[in-house]
Protein backbone atom coordinates (compact mmCIF):
# COMPACT_ATOMS: atom_id res chain seq x y z
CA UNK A 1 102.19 133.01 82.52
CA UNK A 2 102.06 130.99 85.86
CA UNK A 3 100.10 128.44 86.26
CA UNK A 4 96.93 129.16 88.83
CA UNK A 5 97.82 129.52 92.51
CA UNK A 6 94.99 126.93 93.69
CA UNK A 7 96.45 124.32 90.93
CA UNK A 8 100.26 124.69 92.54
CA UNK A 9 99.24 124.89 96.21
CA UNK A 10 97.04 121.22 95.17
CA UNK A 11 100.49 119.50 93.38
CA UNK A 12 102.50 121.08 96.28
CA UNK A 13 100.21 118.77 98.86
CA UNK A 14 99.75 115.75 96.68
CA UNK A 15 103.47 115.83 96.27
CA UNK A 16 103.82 116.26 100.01
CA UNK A 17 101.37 113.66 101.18
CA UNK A 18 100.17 110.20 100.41
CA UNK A 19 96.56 108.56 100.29
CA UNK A 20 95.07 111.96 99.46
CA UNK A 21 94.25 111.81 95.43
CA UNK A 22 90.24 110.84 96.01
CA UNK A 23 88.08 113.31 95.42
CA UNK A 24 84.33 113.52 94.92
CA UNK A 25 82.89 114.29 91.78
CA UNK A 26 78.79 115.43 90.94
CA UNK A 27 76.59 115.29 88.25
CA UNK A 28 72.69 115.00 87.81
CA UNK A 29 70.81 112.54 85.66
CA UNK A 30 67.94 113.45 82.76
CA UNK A 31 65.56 113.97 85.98
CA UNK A 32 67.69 116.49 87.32
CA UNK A 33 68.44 114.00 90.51
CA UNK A 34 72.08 114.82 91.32
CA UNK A 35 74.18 111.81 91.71
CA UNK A 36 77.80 112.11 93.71
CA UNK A 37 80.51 109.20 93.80
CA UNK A 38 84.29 109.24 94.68
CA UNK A 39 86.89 109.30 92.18
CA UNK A 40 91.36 108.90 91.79
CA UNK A 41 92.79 111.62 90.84
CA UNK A 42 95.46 110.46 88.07
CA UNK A 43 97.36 113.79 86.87
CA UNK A 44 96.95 117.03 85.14
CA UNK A 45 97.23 118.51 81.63
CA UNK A 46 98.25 121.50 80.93
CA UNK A 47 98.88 123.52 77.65
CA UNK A 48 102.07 124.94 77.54
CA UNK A 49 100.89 127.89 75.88
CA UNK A 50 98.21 128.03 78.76
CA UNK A 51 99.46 127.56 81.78
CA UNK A 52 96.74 128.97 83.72
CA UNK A 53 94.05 126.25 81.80
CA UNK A 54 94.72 122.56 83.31
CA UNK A 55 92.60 119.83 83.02
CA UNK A 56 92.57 117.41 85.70
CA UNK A 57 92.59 113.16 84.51
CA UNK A 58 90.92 110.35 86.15
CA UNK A 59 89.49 107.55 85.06
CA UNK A 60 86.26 105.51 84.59
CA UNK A 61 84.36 102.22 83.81
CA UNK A 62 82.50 103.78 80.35
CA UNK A 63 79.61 101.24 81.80
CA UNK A 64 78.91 103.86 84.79
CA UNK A 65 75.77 105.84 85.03
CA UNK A 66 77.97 108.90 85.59
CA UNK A 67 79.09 108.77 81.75
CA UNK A 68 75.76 108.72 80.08
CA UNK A 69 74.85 111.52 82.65
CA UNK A 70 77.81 113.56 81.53
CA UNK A 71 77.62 112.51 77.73
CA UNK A 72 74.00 111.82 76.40
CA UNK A 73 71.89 113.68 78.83
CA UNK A 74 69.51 116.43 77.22
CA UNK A 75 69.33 118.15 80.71
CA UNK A 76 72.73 118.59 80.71
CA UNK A 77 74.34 119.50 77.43
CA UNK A 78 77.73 121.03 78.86
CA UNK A 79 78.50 117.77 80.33
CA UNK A 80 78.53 119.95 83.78
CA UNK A 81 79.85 118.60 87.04
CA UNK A 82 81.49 120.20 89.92
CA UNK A 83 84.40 118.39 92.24
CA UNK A 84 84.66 118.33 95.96
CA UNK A 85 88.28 117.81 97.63
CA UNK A 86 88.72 117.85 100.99
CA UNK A 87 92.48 116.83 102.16
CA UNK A 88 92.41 116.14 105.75
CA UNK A 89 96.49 116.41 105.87
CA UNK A 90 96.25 120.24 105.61
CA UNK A 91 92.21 121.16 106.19
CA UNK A 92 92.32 122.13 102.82
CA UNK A 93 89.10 122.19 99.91
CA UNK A 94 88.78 122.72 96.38
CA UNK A 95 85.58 123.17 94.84
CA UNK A 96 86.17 122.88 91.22
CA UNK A 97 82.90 123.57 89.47
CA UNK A 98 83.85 122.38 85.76
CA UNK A 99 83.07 120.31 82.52
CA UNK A 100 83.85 116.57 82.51
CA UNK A 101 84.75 115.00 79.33
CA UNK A 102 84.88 110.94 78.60
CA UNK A 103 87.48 109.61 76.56
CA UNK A 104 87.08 105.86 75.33
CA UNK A 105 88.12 104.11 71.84
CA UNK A 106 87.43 105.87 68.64
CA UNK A 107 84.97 102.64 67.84
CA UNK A 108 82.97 103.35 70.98
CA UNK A 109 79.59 105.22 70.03
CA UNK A 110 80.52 108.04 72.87
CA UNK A 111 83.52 108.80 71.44
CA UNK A 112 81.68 110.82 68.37
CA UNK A 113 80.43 113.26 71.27
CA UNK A 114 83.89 113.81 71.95
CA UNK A 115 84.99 117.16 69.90
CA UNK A 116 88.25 118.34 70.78
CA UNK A 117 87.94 120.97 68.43
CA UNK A 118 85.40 122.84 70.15
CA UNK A 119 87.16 122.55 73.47
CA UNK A 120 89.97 125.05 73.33
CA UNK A 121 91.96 124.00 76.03
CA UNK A 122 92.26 120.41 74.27
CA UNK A 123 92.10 122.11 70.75
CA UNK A 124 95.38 123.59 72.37
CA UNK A 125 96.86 120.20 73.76
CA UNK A 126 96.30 118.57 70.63
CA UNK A 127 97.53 121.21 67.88
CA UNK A 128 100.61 122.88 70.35
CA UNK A 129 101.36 120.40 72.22
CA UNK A 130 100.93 117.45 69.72
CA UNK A 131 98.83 115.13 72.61
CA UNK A 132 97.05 112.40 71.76
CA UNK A 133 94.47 111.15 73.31
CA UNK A 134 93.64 107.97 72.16
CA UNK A 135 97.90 107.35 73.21
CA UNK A 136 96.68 109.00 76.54
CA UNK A 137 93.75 106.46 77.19
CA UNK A 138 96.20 103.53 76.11
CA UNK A 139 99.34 104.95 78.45
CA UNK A 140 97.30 105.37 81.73
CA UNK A 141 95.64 101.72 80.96
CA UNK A 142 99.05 100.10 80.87
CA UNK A 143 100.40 102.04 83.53
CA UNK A 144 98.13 100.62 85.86
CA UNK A 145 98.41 97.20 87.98
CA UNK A 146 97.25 94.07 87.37
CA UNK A 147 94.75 94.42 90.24
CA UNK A 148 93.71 97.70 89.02
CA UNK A 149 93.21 96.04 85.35
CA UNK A 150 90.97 93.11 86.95
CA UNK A 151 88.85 96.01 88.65
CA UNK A 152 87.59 96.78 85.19
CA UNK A 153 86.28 92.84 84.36
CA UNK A 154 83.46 93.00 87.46
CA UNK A 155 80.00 93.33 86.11
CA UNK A 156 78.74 97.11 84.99
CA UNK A 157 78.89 98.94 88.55
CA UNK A 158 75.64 99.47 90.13
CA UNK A 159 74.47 95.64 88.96
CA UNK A 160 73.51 93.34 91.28
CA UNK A 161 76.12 90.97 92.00
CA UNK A 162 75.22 87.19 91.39
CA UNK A 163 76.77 85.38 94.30
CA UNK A 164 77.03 88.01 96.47
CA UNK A 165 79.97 89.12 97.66
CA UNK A 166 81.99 85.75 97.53
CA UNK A 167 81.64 85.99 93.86
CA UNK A 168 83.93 88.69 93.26
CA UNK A 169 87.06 86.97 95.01
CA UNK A 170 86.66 84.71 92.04
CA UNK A 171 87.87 87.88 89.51
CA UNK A 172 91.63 87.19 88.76
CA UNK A 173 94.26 88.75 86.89
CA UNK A 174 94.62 87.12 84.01
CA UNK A 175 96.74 88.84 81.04
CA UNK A 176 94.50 87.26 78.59
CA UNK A 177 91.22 88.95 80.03
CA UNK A 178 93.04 92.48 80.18
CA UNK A 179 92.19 93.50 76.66
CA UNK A 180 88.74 93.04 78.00
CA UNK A 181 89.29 95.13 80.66
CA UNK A 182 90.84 97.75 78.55
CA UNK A 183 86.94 98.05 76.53
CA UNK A 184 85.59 98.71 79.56
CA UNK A 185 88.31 101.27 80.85
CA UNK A 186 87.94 105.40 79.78
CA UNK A 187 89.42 108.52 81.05
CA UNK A 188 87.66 111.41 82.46
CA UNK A 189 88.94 115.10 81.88
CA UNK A 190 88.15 117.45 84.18
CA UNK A 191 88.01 121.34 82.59
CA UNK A 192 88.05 123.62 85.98
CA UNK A 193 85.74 126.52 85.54
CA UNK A 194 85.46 128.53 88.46
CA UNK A 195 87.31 126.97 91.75
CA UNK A 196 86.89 127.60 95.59
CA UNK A 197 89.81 127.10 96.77
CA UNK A 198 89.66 126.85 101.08
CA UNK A 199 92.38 126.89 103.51
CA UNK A 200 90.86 125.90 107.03
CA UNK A 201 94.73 124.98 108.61
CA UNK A 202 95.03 128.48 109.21
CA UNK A 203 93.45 131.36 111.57
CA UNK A 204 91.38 132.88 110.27
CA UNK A 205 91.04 130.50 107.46
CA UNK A 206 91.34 131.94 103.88
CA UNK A 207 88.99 131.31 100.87
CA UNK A 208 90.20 132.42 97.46
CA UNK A 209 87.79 131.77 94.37
């Protein structure tokens, strides 16, 4: 089974071009206010007995609003969000209405919300394909740069900033402080559930859902 068309002709462009992994991801707080904010991109998942389910990976500071949005909100017990990619390079869009899952440390109180064997397509990753995803957190954590480490020392995003901004060219890179960091750091997974997939480079364009 092939994996879906929209998923190959996105790894076919993000292969192709450069600077075009941000996308913009949704979700709505306890009032039902929705909240949108950009996100990396990072890579994909995908069973090998089910090609045709991936699940998309970024990544997170577990501090964010977003996370308690997605994990401990009573208005929202499917941890729903939908995804917005629009690729200038080739005027193409993906709409990716989905369910977004946070993974953090097994010590972290939002990692009990975390039930990978109600999820089939990670009940599938983890029992076929023998992931794990505690190795998965830890892997894309080192992987990154030291800058990219720092990032995840600044105070909990959306705080005000003491110092303004002059006080955040005082964050360094120190190896020490990375383990820190690393507390702070979680993954996202991204389960597609319906996608609008949008090609406006060509006449007439052509929308495939």
């Amino acid at each position: 089974m092939a994996s879906p068309l929209w998923l190959r002709a996105l790894h076919k462009t993000l292969n192709k071009h450069d600077k075009v992994s941000v996308f913009q991801l949704a979700t709505f707080d306890a009032q039902n206010v929705p909240h949108a904010r950009s996100q990396i991109y990072r890579t994909t998942f995908t069973p090998q007995s089910h090609p045709n389910y991936p699940l998309l990976i970024s990544s997170t500071d577990i501090r964010t609003p977003k996370v308690s949005e997605l994990i401990s909100n009573p208005t929202n017990p499917s941890s729903s969000s939908e995804m917005c990619w629009w690729i200038d390079k080739t005027s193409e869009q993906f709409r990716i209405t989905s369910r977004t899952y946070v993974i953090h440390s097994p010590s972290h109180p939002f990692y009990a919300r975390f039930d990978w064997k109600t999820l089939p397509r990670m009940k599938a990753l983890v029992e076929e394909d023998k992931v794990d995803w505690e190795a998965k957190w830890k892997e894309m954590y080192e992987s990154m740069s030291g800058h990219m480490k720092a990032s995840w020392l600044r105070p909990p995003p959306g705080s005000v900033l003491e110092g303004g901004y002059e006080e955040s060219k005082k964050w360094v890179e120190k190896r020490a402080l990375w383990e820190k960091a690393f507390s702070n750091f979680a993954l996202m997974v991204v389960e597609p559930v319906r996608v609008d997939y949008l090609e406006m480079g060509i006449v007439p364009n052509r929308r495939r859902v």
